[in-house]
N, C-alpha and C. Protein backbone atom coordinates (compact mmCIF):
# COMPACT_ATOMS: atom_id res chain seq x y z
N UNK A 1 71.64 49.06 135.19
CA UNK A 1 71.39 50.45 134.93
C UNK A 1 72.65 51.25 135.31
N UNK A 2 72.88 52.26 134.42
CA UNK A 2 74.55 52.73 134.63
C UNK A 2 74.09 54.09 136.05
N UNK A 3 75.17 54.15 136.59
CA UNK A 3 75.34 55.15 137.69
C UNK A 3 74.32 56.38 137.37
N UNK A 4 74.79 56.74 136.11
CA UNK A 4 73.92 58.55 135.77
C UNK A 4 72.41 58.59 135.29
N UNK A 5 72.51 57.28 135.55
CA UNK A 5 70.57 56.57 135.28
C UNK A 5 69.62 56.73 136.38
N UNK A 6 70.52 56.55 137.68
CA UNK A 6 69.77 56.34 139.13
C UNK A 6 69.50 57.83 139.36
N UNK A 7 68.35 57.56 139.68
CA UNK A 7 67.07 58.99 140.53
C UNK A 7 67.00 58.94 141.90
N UNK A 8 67.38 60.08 142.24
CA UNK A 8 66.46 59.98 143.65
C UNK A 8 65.23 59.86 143.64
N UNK A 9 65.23 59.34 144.77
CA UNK A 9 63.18 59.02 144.68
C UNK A 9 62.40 60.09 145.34
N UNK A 10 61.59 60.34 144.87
CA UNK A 10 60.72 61.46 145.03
C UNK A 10 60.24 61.36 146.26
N UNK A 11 60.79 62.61 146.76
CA UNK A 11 59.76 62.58 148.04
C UNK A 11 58.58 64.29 147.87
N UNK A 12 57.26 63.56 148.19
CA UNK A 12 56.37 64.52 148.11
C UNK A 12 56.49 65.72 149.34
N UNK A 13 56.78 67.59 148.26
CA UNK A 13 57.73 68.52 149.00
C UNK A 13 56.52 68.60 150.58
N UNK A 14 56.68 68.77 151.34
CA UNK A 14 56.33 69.38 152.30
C UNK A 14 55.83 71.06 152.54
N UNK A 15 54.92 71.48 153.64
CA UNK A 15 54.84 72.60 153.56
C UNK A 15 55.79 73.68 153.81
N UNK A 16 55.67 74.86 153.99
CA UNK A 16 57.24 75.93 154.11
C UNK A 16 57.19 76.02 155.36
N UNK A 17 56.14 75.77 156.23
CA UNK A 17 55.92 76.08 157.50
C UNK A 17 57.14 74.90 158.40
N UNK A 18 56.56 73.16 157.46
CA UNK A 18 57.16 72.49 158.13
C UNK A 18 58.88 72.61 157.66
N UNK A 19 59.00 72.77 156.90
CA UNK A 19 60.40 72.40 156.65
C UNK A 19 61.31 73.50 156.73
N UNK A 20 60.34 75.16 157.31
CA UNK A 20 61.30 75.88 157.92
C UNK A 20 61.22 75.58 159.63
N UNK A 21 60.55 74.78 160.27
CA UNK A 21 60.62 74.37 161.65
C UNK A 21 62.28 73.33 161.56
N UNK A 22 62.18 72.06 160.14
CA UNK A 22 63.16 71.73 160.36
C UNK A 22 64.37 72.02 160.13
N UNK A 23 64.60 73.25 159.39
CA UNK A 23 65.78 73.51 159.27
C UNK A 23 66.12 74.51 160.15
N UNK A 24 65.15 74.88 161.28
CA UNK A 24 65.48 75.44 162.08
C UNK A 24 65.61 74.60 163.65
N UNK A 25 65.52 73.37 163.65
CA UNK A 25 65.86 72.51 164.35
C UNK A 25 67.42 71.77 164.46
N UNK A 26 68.21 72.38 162.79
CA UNK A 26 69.54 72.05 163.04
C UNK A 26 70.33 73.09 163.56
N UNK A 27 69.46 74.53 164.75
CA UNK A 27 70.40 75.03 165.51
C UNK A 27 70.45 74.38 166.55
N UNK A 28 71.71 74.34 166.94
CA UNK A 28 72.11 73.50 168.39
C UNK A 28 73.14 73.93 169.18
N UNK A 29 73.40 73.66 170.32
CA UNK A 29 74.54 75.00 170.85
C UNK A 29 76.38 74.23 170.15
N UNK A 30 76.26 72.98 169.75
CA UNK A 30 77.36 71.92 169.10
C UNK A 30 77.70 72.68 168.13
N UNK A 31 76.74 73.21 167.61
CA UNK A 31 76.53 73.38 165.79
C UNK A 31 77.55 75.04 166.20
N UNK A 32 78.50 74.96 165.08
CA UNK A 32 79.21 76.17 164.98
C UNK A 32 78.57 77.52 164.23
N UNK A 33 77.51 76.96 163.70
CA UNK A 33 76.51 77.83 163.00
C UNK A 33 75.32 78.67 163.82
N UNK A 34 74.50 79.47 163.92
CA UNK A 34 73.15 79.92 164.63
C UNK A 34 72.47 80.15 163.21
N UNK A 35 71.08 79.47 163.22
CA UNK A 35 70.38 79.55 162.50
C UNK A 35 69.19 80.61 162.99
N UNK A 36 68.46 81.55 162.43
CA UNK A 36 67.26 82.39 162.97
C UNK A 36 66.21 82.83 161.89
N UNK A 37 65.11 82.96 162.27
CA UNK A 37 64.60 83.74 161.42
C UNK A 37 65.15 85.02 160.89
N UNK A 38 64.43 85.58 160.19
CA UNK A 38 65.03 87.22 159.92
C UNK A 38 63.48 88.22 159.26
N UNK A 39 63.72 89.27 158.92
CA UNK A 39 62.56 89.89 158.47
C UNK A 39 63.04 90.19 157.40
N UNK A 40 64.43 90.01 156.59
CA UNK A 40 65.20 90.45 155.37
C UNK A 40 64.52 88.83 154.60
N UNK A 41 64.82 87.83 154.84
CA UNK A 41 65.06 86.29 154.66
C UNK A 41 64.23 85.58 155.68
N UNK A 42 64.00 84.15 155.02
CA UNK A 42 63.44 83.04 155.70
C UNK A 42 64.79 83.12 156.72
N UNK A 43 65.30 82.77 156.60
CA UNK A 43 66.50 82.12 157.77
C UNK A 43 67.50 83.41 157.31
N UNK A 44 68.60 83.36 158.87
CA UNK A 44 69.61 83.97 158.60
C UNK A 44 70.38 82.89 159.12
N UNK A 45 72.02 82.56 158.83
CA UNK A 45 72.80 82.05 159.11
C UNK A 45 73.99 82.42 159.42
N UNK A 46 74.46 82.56 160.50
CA UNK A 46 75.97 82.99 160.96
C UNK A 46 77.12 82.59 161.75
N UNK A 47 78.18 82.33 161.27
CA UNK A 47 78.82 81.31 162.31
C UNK A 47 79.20 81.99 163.67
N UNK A 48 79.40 81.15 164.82
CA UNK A 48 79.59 81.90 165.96
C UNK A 48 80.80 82.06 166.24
N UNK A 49 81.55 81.39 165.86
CA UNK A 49 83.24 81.53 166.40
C UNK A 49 83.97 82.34 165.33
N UNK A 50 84.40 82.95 165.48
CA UNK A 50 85.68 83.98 165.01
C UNK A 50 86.71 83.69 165.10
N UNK A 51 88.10 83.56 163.90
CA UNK A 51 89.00 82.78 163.68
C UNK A 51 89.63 84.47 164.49
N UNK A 52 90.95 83.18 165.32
CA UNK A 52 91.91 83.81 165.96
C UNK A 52 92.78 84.87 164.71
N UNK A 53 93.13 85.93 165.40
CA UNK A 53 94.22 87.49 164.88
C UNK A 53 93.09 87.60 163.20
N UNK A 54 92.33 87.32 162.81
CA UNK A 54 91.35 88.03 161.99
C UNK A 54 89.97 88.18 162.36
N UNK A 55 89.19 89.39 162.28
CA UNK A 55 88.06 89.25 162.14
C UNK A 55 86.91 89.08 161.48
N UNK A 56 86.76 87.64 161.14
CA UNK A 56 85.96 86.95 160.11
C UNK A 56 84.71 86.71 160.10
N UNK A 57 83.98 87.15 159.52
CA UNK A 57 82.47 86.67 159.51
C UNK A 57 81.89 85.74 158.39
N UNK A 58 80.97 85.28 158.68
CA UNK A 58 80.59 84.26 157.90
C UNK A 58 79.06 84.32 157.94
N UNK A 59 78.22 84.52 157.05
CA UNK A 59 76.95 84.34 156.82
C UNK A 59 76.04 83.76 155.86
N UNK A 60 74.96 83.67 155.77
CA UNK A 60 73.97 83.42 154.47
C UNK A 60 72.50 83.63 154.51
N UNK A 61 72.08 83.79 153.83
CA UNK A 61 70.66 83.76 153.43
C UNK A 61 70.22 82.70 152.97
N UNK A 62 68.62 82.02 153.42
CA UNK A 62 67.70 81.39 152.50
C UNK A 62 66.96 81.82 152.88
N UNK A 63 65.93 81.79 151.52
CA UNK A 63 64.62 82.21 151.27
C UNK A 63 64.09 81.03 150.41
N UNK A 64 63.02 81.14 150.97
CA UNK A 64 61.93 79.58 151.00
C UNK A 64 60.72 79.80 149.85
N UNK A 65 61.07 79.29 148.47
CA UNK A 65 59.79 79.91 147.50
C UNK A 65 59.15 78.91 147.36
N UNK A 66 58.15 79.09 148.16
CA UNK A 66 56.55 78.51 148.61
C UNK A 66 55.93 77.61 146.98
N UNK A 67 55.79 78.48 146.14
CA UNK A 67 55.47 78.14 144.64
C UNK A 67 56.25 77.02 143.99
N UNK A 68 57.79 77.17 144.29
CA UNK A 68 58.51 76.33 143.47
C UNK A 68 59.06 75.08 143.91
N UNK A 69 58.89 75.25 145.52
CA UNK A 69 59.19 74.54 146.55
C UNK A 69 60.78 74.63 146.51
N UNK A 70 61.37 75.80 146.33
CA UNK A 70 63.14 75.64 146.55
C UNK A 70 63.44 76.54 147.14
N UNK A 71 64.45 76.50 147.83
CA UNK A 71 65.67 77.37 148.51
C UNK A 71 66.67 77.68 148.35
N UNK A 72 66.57 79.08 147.79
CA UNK A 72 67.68 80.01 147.52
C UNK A 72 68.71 79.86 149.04
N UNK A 73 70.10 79.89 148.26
CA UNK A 73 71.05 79.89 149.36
C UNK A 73 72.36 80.89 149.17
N UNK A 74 72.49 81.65 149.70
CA UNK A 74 73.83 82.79 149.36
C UNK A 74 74.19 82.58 150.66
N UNK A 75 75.96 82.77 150.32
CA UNK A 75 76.82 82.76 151.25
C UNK A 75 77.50 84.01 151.38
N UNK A 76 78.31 84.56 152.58
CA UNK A 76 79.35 85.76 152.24
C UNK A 76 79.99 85.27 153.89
N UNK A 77 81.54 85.95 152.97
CA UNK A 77 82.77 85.43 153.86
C UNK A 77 83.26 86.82 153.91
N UNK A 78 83.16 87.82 154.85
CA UNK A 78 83.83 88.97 155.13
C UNK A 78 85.18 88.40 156.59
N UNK A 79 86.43 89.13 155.26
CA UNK A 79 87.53 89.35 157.11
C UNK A 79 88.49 90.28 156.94
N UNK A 80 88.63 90.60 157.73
CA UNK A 80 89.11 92.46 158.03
C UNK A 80 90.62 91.72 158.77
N UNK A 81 91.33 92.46 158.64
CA UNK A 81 92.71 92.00 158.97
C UNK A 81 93.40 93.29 159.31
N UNK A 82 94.15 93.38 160.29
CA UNK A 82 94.39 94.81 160.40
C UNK A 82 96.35 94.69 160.96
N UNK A 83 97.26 95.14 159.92
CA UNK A 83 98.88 94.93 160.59
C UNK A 83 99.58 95.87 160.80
N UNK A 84 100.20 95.70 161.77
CA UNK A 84 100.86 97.13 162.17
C UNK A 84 102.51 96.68 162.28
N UNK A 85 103.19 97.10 162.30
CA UNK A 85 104.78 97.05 162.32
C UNK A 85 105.60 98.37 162.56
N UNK A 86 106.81 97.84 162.85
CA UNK A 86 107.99 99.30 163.20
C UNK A 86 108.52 98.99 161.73
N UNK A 87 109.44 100.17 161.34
CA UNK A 87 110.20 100.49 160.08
C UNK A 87 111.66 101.23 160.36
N UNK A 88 112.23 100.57 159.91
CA UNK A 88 113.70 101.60 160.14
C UNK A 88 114.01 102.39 158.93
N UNK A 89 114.10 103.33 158.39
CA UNK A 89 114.58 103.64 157.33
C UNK A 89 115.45 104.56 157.57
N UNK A 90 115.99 105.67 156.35
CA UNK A 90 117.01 106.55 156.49
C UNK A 90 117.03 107.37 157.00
N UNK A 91 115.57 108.20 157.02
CA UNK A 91 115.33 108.82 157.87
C UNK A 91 114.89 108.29 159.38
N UNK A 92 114.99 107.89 159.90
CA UNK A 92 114.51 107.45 161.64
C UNK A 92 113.41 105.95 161.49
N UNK A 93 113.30 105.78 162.79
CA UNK A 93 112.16 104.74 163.07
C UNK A 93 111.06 105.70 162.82
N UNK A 94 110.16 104.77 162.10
CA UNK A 94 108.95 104.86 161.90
C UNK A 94 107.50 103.75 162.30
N UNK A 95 106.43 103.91 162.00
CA UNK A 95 105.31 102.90 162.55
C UNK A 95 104.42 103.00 161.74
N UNK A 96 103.91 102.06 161.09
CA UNK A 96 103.44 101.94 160.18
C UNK A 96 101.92 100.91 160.43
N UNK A 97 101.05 101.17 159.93
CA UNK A 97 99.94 100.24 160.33
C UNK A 97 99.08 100.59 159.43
N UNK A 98 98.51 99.11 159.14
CA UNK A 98 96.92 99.52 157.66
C UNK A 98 95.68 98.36 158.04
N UNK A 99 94.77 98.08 157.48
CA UNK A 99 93.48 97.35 157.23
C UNK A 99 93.51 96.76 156.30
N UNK A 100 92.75 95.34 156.13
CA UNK A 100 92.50 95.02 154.84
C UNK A 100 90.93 94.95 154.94
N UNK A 101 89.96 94.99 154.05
CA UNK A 101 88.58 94.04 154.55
C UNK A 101 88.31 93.37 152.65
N UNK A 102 88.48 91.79 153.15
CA UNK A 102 88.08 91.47 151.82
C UNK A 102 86.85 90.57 152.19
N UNK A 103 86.05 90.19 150.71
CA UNK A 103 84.73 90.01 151.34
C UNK A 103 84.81 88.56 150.23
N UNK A 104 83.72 87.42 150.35
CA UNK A 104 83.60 86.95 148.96
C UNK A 104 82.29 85.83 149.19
N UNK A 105 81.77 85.85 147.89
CA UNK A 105 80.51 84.93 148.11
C UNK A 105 80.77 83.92 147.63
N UNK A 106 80.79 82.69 148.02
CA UNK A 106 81.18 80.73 147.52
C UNK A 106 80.44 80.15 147.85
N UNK A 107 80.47 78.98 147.20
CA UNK A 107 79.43 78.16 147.54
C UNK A 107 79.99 77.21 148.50
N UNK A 108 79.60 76.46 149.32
CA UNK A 108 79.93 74.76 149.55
C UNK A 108 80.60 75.48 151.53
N UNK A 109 80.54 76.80 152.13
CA UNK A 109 81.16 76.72 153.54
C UNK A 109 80.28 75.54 154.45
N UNK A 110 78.94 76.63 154.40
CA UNK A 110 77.68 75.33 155.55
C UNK A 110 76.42 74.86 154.36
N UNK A 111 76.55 74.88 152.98
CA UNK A 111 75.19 74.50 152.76
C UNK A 111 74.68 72.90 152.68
N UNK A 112 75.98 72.31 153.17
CA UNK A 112 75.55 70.71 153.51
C UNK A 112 74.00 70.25 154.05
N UNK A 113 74.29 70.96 155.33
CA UNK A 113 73.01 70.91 156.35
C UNK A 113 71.65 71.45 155.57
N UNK A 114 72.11 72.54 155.19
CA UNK A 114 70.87 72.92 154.71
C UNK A 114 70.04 72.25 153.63
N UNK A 115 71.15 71.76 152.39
CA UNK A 115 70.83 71.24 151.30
C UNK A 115 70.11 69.74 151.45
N UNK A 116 70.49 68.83 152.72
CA UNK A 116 70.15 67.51 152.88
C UNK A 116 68.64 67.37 153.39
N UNK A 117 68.50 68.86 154.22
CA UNK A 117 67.17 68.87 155.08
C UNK A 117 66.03 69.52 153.59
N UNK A 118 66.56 70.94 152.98
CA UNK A 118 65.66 70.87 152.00
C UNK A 118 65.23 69.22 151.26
N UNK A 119 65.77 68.61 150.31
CA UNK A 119 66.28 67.98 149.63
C UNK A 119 65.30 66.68 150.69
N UNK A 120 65.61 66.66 151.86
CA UNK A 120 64.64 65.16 152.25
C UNK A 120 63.24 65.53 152.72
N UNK A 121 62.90 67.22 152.26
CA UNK A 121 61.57 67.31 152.29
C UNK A 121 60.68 67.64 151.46
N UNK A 122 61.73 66.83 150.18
CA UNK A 122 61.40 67.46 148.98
C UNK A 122 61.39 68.70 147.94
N UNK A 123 61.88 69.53 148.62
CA UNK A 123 62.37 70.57 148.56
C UNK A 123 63.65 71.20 147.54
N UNK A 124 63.91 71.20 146.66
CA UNK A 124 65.05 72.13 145.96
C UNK A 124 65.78 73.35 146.11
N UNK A 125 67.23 72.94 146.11
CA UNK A 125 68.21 73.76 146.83
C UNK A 125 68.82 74.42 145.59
N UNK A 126 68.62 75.72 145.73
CA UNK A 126 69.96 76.39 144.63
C UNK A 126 70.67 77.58 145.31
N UNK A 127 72.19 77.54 144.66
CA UNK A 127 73.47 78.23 145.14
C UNK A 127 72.87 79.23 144.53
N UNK A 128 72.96 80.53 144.91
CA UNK A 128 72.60 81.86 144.06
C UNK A 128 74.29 83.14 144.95
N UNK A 129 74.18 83.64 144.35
CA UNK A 129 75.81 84.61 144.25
C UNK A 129 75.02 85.84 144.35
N UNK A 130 73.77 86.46 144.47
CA UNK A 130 73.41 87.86 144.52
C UNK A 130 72.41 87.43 145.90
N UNK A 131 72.91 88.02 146.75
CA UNK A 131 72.35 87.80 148.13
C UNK A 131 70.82 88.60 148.10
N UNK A 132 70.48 89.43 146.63
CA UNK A 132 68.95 89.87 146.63
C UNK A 132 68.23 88.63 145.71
N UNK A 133 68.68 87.46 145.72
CA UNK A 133 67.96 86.50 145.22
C UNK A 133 67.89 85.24 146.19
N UNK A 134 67.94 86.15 147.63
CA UNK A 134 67.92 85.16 148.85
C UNK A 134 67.54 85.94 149.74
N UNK A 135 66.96 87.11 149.28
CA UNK A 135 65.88 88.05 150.87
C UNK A 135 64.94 88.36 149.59
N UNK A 136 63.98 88.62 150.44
CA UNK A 136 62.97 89.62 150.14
C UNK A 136 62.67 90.87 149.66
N UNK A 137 62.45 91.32 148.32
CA UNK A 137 62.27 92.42 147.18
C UNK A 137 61.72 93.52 148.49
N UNK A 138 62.60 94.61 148.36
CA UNK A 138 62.47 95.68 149.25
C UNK A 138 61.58 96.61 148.39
């Protein structure tokens, strides 16, 4: 049987109750991630460490649809960068300083973890890019 023939084998999905206990069992103080509930989303996700001279954040949403048995997953990468410098010009020293904040949603930073634990409880994982298709209709 050729490679693109083989199936995973079905595993019968689990309830939302259980398989948001386990994906809330891959927070750990190791894990560079904190996983939590939220009242926006099933889970919130955020990394804890902050990359040195930028201030970077890193987050995501899943939301757990009970009906279809899958999990929406959005990511967002916000980092603010802020440079300042001296200037010599013709007229005198000067000082100069600005901000950047760029933001962006990708797939593939942490949804490893998440995707293996949906996925072995039967469960279906999809990448979604509009973070209102990973909380809850306000």
């Amino acid at each position: 049987m050729p490679f693109w023939d083989k199936k995973k084998p079905e595993v019968a999905p689990v309830a939302k109750g259980l398989v948001l206990d386990r994906l809330l069992a891959l927070n750990n103080p190791s894990n560079p991630f904190e996983i939590r509930q939220s009242q926006e989303t099933d889970l919130y996700i955020e990394r804890r460490t902050i990359r040195e001279r930028t201030d970077a954040q890193y987050r995501a949403w899943l939301l757990l649809d009970e009906t279809t048995k899958e999990g929406r997953f959005c990511e967002e990468m916000t980092k603010k960068e802020t440079e300042t410098g001296a200037r010599l010009g013709t007229r005198g020293v000067g000082l100069s300083f600005g901000s950047t904040k760029t933001w962006s949603r990708l797939p593939g930073i942490y949804d490893g973890p998440i995707r293996d634990t949906l996925e072995a409880n039967g469960w279906t994982f999809k990448q979604v890019l509009r973070k209102s298709s990973a909380t809850y209709p306000r």
